[in-house]
C-alpha atoms as a PDB file:
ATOM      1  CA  UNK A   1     107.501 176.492 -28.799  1.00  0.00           C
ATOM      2  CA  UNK A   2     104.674 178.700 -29.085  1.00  0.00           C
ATOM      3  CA  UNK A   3     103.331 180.477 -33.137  1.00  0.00           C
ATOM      4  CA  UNK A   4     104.216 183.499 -31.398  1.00  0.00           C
ATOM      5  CA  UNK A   5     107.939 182.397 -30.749  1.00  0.00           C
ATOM      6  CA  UNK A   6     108.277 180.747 -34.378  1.00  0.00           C
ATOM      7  CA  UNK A   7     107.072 184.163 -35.865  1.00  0.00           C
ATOM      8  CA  UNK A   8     109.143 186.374 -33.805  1.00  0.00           C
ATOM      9  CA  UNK A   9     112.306 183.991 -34.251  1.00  0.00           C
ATOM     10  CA  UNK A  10     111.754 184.206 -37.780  1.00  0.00           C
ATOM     11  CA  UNK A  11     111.376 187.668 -38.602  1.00  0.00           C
ATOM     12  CA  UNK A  12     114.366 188.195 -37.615  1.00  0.00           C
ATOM     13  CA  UNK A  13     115.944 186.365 -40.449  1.00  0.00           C
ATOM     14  CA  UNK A  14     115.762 186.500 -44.583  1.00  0.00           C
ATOM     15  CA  UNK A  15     112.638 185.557 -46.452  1.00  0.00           C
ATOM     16  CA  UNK A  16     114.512 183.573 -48.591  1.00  0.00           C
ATOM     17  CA  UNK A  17     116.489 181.460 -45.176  1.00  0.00           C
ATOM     18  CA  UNK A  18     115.628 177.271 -45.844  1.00  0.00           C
ATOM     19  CA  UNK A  19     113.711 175.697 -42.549  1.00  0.00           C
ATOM     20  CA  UNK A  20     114.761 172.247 -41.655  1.00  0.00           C
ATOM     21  CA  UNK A  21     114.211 169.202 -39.464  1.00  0.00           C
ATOM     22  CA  UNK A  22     116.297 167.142 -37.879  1.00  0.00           C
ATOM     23  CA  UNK A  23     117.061 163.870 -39.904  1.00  0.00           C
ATOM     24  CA  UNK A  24     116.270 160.827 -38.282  1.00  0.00           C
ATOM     25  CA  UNK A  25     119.983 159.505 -37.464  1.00  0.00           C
ATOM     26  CA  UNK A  26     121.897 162.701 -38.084  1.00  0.00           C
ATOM     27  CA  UNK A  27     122.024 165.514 -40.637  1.00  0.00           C
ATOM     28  CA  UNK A  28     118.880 167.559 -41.653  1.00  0.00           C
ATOM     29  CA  UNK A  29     116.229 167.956 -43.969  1.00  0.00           C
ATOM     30  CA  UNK A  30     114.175 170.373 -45.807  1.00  0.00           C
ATOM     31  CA  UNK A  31     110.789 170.571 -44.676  1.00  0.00           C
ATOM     32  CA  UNK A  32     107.855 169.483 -47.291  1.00  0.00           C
ATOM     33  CA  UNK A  33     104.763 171.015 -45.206  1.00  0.00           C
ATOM     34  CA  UNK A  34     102.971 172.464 -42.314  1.00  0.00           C
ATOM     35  CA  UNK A  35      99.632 171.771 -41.527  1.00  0.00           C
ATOM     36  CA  UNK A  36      97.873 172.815 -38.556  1.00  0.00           C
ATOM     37  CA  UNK A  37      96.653 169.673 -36.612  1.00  0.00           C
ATOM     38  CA  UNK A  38      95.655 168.535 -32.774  1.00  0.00           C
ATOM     39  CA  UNK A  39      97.746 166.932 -30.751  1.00  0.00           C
ATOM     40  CA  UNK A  40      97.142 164.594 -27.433  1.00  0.00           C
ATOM     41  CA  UNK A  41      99.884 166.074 -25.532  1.00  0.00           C
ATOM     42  CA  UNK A  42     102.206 164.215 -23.142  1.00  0.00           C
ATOM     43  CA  UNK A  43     101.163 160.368 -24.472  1.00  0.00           C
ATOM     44  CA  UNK A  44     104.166 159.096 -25.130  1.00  0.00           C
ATOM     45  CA  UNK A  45     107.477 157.957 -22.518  1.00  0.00           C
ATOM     46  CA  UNK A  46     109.477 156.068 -24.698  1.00  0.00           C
ATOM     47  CA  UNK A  47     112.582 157.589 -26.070  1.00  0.00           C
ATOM     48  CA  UNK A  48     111.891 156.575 -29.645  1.00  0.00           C
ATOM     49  CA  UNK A  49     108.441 158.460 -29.845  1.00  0.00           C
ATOM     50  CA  UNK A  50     107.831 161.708 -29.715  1.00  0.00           C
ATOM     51  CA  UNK A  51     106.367 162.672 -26.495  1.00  0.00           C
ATOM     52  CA  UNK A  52     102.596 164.218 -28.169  1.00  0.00           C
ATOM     53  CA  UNK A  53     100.539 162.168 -31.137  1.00  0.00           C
ATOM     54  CA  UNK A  54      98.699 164.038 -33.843  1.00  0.00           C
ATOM     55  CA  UNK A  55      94.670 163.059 -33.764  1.00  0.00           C
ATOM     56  CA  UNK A  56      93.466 161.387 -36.840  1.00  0.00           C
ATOM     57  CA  UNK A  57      91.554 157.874 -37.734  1.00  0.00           C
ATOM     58  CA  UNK A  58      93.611 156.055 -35.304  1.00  0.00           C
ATOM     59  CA  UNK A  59      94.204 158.467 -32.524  1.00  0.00           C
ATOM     60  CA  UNK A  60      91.225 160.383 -30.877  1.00  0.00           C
ATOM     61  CA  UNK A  61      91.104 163.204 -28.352  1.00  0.00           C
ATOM     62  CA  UNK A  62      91.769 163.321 -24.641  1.00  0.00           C
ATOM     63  CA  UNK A  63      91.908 165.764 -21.755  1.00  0.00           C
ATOM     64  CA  UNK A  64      94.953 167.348 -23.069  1.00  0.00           C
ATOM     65  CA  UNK A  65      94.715 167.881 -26.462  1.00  0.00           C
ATOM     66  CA  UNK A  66      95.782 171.477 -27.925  1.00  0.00           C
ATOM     67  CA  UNK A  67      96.282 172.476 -31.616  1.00  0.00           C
ATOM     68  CA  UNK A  68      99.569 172.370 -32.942  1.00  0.00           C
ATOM     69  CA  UNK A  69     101.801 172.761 -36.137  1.00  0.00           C
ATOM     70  CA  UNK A  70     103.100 169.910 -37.624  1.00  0.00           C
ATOM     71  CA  UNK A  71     105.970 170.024 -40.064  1.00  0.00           C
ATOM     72  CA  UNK A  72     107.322 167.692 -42.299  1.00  0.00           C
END
């Protein structure tokens, strides 16, 4: 999903609507933050990781690496 799909998706709802994540075995949660972060994209193949990693002291850039939103 692109910022301008999130914006336009939620414009179209209340101010006051809750955003949540999906919990990690079932249910959901409300999210903490956003912060806007890079991401090496496509890094990951196993089912248990996310397919993109956020860059930070452990993780540094590569060919494909776009910025992103992360929420938590």
């Amino acid at each position: 999903m692109k910022v301008k799909e999130l914006i336009e998706l939620l414009q179209t709802l209340p101010q006051d609507s809750d955003v949540v994540v999906a919990g990690y075995e079932g249910g959901v949660q409300d999210i903490k933050e956003a912060t806007v972060c890079e991401v090496n994209c496509n890094v990951h193949n196993e089912w248990y990781y996310g397919a993109h990693e956020v860059i930070d002291e452990y993780h540094t850039r590569t060919d494909d690496t776009k910025p992103a939103v992360l929420i938590e």
